[in-house]
N, C-alpha and C. Protein backbone atom coordinates (compact mmCIF):
# COMPACT_ATOMS: atom_id res chain seq x y z
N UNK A 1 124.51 128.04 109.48
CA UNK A 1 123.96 126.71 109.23
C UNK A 1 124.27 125.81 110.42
N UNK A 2 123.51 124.71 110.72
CA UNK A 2 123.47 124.57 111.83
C UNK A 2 124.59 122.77 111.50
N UNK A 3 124.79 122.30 112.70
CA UNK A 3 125.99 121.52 113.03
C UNK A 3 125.13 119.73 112.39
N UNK A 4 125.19 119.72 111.65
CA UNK A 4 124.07 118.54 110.77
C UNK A 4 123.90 117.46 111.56
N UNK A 5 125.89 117.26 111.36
CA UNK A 5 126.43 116.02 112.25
C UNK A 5 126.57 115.91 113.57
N UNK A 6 126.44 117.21 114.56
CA UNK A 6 126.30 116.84 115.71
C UNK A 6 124.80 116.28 115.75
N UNK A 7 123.95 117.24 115.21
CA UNK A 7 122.19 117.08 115.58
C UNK A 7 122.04 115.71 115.17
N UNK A 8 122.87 115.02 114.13
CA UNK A 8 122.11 113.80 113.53
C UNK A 8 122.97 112.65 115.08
N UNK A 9 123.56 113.05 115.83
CA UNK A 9 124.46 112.53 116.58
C UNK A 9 123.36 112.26 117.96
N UNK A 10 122.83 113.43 118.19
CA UNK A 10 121.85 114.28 119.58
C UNK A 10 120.64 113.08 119.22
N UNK A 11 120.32 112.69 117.56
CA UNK A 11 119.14 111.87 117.71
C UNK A 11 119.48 110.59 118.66
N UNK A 12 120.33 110.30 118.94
CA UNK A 12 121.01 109.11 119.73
C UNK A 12 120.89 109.11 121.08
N UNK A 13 120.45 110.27 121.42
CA UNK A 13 121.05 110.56 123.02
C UNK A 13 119.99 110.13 123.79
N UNK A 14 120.37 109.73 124.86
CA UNK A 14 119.64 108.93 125.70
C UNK A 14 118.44 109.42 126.22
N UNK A 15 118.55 110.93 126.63
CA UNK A 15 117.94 111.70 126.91
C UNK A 15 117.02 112.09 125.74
N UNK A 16 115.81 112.40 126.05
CA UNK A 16 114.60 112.44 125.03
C UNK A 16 114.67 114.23 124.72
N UNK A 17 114.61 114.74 126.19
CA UNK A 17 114.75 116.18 125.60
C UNK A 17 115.50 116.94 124.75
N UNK A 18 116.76 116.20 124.65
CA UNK A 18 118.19 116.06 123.71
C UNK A 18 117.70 115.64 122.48
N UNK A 19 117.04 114.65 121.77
CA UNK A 19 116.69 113.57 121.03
C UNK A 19 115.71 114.53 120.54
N UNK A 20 114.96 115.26 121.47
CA UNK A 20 113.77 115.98 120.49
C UNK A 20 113.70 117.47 120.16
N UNK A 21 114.97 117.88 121.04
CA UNK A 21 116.13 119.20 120.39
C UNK A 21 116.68 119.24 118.75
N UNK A 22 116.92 117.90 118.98
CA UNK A 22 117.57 117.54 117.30
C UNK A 22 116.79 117.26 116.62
N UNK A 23 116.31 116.97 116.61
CA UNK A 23 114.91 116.82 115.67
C UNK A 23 114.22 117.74 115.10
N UNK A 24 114.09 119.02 116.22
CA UNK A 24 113.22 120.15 115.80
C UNK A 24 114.35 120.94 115.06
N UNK A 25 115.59 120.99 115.88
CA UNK A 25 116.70 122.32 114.68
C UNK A 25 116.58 121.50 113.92
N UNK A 26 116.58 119.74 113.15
CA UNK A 26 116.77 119.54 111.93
C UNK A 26 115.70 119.45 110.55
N UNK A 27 114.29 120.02 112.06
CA UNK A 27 113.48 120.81 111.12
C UNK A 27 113.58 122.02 110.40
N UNK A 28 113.76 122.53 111.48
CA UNK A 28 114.24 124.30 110.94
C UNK A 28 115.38 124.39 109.74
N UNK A 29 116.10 123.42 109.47
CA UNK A 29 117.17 123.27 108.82
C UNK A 29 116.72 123.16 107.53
N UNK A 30 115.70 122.85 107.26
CA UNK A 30 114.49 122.62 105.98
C UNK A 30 115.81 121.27 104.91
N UNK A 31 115.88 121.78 103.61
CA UNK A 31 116.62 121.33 103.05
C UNK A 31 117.94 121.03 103.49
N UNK A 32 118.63 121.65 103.76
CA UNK A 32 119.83 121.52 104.64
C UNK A 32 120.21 120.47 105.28
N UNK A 33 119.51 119.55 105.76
CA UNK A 33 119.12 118.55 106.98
C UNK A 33 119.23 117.69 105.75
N UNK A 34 119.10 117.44 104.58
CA UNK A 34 118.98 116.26 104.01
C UNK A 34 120.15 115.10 104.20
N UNK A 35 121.47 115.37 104.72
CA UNK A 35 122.16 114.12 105.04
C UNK A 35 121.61 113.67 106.44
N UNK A 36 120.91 114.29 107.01
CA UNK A 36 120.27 113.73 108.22
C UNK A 36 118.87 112.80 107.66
N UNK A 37 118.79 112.46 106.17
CA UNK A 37 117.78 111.67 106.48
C UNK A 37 117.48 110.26 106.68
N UNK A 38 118.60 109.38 106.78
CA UNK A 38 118.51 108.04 107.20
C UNK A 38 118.07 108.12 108.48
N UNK A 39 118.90 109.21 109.74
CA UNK A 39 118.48 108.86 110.60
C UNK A 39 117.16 109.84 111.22
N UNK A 40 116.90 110.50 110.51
CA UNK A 40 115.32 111.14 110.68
C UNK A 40 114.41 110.23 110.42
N UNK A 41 114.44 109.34 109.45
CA UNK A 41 113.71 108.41 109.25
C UNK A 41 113.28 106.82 110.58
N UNK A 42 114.84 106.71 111.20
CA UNK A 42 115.16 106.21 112.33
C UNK A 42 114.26 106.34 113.34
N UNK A 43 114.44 107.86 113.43
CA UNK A 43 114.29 108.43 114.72
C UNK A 43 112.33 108.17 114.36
N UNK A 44 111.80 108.69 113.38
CA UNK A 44 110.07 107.98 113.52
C UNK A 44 109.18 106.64 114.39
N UNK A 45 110.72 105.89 114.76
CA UNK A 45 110.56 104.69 115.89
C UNK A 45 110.80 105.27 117.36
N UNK A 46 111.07 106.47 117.61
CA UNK A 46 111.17 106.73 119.08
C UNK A 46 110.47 106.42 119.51
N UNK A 47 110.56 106.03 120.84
CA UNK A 47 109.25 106.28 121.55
C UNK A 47 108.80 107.05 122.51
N UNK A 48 109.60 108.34 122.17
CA UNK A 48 109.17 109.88 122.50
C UNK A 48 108.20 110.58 121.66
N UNK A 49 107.20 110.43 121.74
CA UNK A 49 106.20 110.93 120.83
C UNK A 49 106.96 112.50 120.13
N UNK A 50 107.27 113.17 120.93
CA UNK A 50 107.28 114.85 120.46
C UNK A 50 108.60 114.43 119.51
N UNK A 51 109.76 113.60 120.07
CA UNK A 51 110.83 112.68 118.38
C UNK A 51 110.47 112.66 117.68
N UNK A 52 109.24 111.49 117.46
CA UNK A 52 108.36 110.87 116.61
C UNK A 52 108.31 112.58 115.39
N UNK A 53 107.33 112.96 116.17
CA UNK A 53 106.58 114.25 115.54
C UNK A 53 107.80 115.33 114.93
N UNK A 54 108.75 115.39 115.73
CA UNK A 54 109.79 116.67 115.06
C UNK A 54 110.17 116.35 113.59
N UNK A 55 110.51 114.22 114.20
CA UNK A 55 111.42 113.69 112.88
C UNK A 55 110.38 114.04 111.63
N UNK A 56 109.33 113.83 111.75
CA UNK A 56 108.05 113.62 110.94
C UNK A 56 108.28 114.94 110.36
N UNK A 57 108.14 116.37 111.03
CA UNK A 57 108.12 117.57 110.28
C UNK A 57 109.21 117.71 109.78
N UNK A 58 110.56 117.35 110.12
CA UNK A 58 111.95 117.66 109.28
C UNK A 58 111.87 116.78 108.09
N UNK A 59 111.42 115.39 107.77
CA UNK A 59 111.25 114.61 106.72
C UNK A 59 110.07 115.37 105.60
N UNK A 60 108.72 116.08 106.14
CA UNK A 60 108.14 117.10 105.32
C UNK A 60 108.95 118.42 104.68
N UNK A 61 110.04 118.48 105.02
CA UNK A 61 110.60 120.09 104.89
C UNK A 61 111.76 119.71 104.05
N UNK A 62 111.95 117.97 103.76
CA UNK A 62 113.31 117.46 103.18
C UNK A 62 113.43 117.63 102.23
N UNK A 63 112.72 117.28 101.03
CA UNK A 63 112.95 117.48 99.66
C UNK A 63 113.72 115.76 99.37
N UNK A 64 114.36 115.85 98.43
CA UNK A 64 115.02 114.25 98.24
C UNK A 64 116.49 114.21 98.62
N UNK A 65 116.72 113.27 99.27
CA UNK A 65 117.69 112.53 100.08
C UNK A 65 119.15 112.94 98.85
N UNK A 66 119.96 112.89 99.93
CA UNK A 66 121.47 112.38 99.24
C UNK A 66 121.22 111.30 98.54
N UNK A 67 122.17 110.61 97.44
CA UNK A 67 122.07 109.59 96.53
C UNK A 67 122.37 108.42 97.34
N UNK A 68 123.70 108.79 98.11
CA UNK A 68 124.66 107.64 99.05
C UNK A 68 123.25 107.64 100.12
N UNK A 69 121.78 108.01 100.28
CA UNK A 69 121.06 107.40 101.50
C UNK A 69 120.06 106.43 101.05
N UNK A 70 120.38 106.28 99.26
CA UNK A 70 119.34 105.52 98.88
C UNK A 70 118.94 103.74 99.44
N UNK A 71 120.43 103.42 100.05
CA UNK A 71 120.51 101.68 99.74
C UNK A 71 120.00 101.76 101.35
N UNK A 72 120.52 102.71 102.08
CA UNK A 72 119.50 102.38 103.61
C UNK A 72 118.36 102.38 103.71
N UNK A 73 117.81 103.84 102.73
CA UNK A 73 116.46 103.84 102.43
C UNK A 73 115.56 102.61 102.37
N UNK A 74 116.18 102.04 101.24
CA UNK A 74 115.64 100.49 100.76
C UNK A 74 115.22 100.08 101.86
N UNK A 75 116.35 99.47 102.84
CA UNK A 75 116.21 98.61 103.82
C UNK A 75 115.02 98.76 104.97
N UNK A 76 115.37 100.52 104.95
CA UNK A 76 114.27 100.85 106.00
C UNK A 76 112.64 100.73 105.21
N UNK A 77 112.55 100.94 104.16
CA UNK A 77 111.31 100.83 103.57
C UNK A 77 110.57 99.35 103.87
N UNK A 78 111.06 98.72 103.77
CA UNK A 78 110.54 97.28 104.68
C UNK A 78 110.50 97.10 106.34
N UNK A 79 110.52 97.98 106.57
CA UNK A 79 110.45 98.05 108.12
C UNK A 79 109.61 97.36 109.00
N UNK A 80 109.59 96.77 109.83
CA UNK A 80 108.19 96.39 110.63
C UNK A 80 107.32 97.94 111.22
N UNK A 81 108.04 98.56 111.34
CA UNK A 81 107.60 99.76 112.05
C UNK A 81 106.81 100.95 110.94
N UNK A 82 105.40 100.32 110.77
CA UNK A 82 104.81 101.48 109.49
C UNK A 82 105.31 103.09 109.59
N UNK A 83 105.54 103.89 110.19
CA UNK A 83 105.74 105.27 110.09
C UNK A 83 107.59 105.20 109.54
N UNK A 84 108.64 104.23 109.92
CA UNK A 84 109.62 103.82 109.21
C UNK A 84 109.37 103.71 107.91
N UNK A 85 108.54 102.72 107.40
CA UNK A 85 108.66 102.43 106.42
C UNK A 85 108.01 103.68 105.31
N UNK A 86 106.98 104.11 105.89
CA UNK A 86 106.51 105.23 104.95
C UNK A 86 107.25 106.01 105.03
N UNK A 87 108.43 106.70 105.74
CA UNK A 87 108.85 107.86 105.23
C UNK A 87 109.93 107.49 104.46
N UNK A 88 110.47 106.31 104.68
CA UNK A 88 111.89 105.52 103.58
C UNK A 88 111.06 105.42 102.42
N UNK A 89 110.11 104.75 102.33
CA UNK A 89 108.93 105.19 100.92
C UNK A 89 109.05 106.15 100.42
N UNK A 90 108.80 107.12 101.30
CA UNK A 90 108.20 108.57 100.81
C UNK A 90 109.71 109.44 100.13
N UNK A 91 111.11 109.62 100.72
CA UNK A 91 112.03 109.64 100.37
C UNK A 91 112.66 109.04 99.27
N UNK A 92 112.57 107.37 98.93
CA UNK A 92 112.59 106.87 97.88
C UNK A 92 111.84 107.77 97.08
N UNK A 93 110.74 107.85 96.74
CA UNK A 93 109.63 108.24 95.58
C UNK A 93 110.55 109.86 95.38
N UNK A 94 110.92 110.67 96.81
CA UNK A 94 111.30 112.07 96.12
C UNK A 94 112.58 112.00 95.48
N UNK A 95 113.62 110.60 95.33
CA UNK A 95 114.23 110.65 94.71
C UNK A 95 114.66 110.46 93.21
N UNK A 96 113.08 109.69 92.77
CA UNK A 96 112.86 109.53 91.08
C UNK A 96 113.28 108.30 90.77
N UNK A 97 114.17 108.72 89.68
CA UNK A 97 114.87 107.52 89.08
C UNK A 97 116.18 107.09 89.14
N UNK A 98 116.48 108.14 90.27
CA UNK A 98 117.93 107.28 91.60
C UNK A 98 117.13 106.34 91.74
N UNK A 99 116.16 106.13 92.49
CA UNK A 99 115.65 104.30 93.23
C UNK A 99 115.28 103.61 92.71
N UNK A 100 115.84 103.83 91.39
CA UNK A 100 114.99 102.75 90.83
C UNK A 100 115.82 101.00 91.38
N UNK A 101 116.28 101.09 92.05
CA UNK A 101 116.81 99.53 93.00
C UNK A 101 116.22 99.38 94.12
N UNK A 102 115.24 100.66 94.13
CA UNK A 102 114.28 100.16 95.45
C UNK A 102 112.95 99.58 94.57
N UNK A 103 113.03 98.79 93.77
CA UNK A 103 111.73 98.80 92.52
C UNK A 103 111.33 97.67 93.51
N UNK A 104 111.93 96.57 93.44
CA UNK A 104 111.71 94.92 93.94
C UNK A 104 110.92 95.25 95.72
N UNK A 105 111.79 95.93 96.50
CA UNK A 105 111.23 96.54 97.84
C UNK A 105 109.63 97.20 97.64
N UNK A 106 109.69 98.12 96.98
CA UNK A 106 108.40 98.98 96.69
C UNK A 106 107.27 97.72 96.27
N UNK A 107 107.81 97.19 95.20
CA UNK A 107 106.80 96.38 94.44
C UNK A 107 106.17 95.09 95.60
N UNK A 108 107.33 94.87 96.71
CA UNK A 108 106.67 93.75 97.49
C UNK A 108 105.84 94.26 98.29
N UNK A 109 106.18 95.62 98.81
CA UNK A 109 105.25 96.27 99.70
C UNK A 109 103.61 96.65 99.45
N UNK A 110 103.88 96.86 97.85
CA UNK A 110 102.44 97.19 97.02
C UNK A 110 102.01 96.26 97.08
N UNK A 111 102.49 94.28 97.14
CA UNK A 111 101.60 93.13 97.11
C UNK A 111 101.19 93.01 98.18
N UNK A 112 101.88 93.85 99.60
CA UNK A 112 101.55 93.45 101.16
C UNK A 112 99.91 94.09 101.10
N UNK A 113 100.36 95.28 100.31
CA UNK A 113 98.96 96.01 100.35
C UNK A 113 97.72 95.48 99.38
N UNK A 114 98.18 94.71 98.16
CA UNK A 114 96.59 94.26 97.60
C UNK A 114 96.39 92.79 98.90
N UNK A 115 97.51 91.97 99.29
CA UNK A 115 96.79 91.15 100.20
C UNK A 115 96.49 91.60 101.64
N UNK A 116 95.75 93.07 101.85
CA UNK A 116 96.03 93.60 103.04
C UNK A 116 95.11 93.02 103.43
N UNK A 117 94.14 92.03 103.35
CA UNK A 117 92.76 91.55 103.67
C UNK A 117 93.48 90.31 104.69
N UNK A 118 94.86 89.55 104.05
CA UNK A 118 95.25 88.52 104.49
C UNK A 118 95.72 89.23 105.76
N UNK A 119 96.64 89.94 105.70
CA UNK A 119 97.48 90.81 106.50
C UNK A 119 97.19 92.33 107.39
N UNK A 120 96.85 91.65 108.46
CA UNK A 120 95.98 93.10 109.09
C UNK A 120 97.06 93.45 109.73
N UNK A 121 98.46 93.28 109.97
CA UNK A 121 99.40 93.83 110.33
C UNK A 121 100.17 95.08 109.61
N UNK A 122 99.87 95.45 108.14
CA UNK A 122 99.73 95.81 107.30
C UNK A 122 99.35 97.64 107.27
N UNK A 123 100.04 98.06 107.05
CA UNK A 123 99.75 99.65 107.05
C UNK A 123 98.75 100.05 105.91
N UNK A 124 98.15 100.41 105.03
CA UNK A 124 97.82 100.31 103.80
C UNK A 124 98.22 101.95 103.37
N UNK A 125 98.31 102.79 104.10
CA UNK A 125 99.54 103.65 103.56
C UNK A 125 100.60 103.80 103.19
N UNK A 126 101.37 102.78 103.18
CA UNK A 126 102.73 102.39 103.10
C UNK A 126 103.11 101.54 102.06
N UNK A 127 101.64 101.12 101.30
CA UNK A 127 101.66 100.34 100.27
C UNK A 127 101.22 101.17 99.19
N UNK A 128 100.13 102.54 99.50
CA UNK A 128 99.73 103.43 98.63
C UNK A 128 101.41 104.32 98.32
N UNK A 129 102.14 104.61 99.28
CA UNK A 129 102.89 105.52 99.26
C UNK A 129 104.12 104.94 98.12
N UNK A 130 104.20 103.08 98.31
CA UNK A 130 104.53 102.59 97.11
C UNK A 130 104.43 102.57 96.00
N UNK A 131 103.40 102.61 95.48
CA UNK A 131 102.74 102.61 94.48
C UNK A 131 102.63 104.42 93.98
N UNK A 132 102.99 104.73 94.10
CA UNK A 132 103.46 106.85 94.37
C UNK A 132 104.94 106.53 94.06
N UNK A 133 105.45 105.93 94.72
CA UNK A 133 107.19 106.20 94.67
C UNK A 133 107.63 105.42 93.54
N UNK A 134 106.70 104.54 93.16
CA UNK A 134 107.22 103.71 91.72
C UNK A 134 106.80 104.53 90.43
N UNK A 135 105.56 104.86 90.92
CA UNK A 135 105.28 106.14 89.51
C UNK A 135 106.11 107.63 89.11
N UNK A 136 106.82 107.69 90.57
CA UNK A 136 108.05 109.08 90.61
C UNK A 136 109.13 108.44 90.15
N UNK A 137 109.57 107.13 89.92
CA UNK A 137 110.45 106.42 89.70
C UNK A 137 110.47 106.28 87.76
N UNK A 138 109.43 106.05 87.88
CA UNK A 138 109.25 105.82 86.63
C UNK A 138 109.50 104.85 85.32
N UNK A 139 110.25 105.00 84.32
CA UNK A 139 110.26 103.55 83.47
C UNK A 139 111.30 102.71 84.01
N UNK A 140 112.26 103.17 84.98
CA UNK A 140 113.05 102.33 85.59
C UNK A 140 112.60 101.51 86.62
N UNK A 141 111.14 101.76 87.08
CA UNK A 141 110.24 100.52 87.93
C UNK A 141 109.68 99.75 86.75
N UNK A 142 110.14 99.66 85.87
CA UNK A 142 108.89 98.39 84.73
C UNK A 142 109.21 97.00 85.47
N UNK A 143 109.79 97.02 86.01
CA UNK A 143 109.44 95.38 86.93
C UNK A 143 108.41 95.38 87.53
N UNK A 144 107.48 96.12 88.36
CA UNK A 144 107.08 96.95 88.98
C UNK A 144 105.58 95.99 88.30
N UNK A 145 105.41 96.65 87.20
CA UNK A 145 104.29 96.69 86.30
C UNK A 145 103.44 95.96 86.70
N UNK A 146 103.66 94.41 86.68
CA UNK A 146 103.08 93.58 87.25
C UNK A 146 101.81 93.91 88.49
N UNK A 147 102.99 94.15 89.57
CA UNK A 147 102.39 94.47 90.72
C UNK A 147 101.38 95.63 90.86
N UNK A 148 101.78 96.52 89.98
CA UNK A 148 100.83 97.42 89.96
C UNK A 148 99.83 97.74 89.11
N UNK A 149 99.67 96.22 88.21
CA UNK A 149 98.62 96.10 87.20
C UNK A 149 97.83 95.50 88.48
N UNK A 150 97.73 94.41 89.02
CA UNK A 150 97.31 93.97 90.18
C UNK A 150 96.62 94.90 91.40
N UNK A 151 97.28 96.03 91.63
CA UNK A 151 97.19 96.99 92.74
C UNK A 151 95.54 97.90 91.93
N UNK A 152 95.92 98.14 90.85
CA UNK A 152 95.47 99.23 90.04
C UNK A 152 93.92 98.35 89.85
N UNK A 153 93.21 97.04 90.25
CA UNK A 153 92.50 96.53 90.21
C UNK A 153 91.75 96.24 91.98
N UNK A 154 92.75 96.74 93.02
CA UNK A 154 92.68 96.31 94.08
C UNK A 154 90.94 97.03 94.44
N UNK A 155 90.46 96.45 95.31
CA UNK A 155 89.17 97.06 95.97
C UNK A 155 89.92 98.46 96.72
N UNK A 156 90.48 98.63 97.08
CA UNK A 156 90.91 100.26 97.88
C UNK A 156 91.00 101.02 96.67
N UNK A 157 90.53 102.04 96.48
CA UNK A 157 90.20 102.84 95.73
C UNK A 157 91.43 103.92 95.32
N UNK A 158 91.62 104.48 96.55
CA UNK A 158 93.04 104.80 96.80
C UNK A 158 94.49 104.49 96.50
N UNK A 159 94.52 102.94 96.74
CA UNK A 159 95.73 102.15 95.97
C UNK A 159 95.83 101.91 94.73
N UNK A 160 94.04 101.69 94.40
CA UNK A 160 94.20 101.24 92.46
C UNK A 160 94.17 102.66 91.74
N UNK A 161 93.97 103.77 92.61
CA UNK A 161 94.05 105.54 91.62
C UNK A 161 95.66 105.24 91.50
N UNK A 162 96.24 105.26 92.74
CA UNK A 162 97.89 105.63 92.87
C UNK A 162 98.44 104.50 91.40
N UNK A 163 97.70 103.37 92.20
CA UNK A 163 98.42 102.75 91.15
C UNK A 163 98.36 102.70 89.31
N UNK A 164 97.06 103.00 89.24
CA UNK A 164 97.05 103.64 87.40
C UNK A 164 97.50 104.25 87.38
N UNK A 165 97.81 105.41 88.26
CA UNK A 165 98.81 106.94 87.90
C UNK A 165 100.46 106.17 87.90
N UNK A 166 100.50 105.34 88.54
CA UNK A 166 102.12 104.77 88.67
C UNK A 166 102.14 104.25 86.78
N UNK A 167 101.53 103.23 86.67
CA UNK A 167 101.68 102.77 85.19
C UNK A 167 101.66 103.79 84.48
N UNK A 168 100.97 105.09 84.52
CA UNK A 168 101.11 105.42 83.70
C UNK A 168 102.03 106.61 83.05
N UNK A 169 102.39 106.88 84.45
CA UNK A 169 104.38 107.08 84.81
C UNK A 169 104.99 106.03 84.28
N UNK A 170 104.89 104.78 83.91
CA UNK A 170 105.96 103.70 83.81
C UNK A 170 105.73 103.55 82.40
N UNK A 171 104.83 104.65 81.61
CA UNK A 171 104.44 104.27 79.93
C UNK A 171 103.60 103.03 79.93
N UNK A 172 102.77 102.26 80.68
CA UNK A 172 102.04 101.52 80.10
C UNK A 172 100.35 102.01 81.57
């Protein structure tokens, strides 16, 4: 098994070829790699494209996060940086109804996305992927509801499917 904590260490390194070494063994690492996912998620802001891309395939191969990565998760899920924020999304959602304290985060992100008309800064994947991670979440997002009675009406077709399937994960 490979050295978690050095590789999650290597994402740091100044050097890109280093940076995108670690990335790829903490692909290969499949499940294994899961305490590396705060900063796999991180590392989606490189601006080493082939980083970018490794972190991206080790976060596909993750499965759901340690419990102790949920409250960073959160933070990163609001990210300015859309490929940040969707995979802290996407991690939230594989963790269920551990996040359910990422409900309030998720749920603001799903309103970024019905006012994405206001907001062209706005990923609108990152608001679908919300509206996914609150329905994996389940009756512990009923705060949620609101927002995704709203979403589930939105003109994107895409956001208002995710989002009826979320309610109806949440029993209503």
């Amino acid at each position: 098994m490979p050295d978690i904590e050095a590789l999650v260490a290597s994402l740091s390194n100044a050097d890109a070829a280093r940076r995108e070494e670690a990335a790829e063994s903490l692909c290969r690492a499949g499940a294994d790699a899961a305490p590396a996912a705060v900063p796999l998620v991180q590392a989606c802001r490189d601006e080493d494209d082939q980083v970018r891309e490794w972190a991206v395939a080790a976060l596909e191969e993750l499965g759901p996060p340690p419990t102790a990565a949920i409250a960073d998760l959160i933070g990163l899920a609001s990210d300015s940086h859309a490929l940040v924020a969707y995979w802290a999304t996407t991690l939230l959602g594989r963790s269920g109804e551990a996040a359910a304290a990422a409900t309030a985060t998720l749920a603001a992100s799903l309103e970024a996305g019905i006012n994405a008309g206001l907001d062209t800064g706005h990923d609108p994947a990152v608001s679908e992927r919300a509206a996914w991670a609150l329905g994996k979440i389940g009756p512990g997002a009923a705060a949620a509801k609101p927002a995704l009675e709203r979403a589930a009406a939105a003109s994107d077709p895409r956001l208002a499917r995710l989002a009826r399937e979320a309610l109806a994960a949440l029993g209503g």
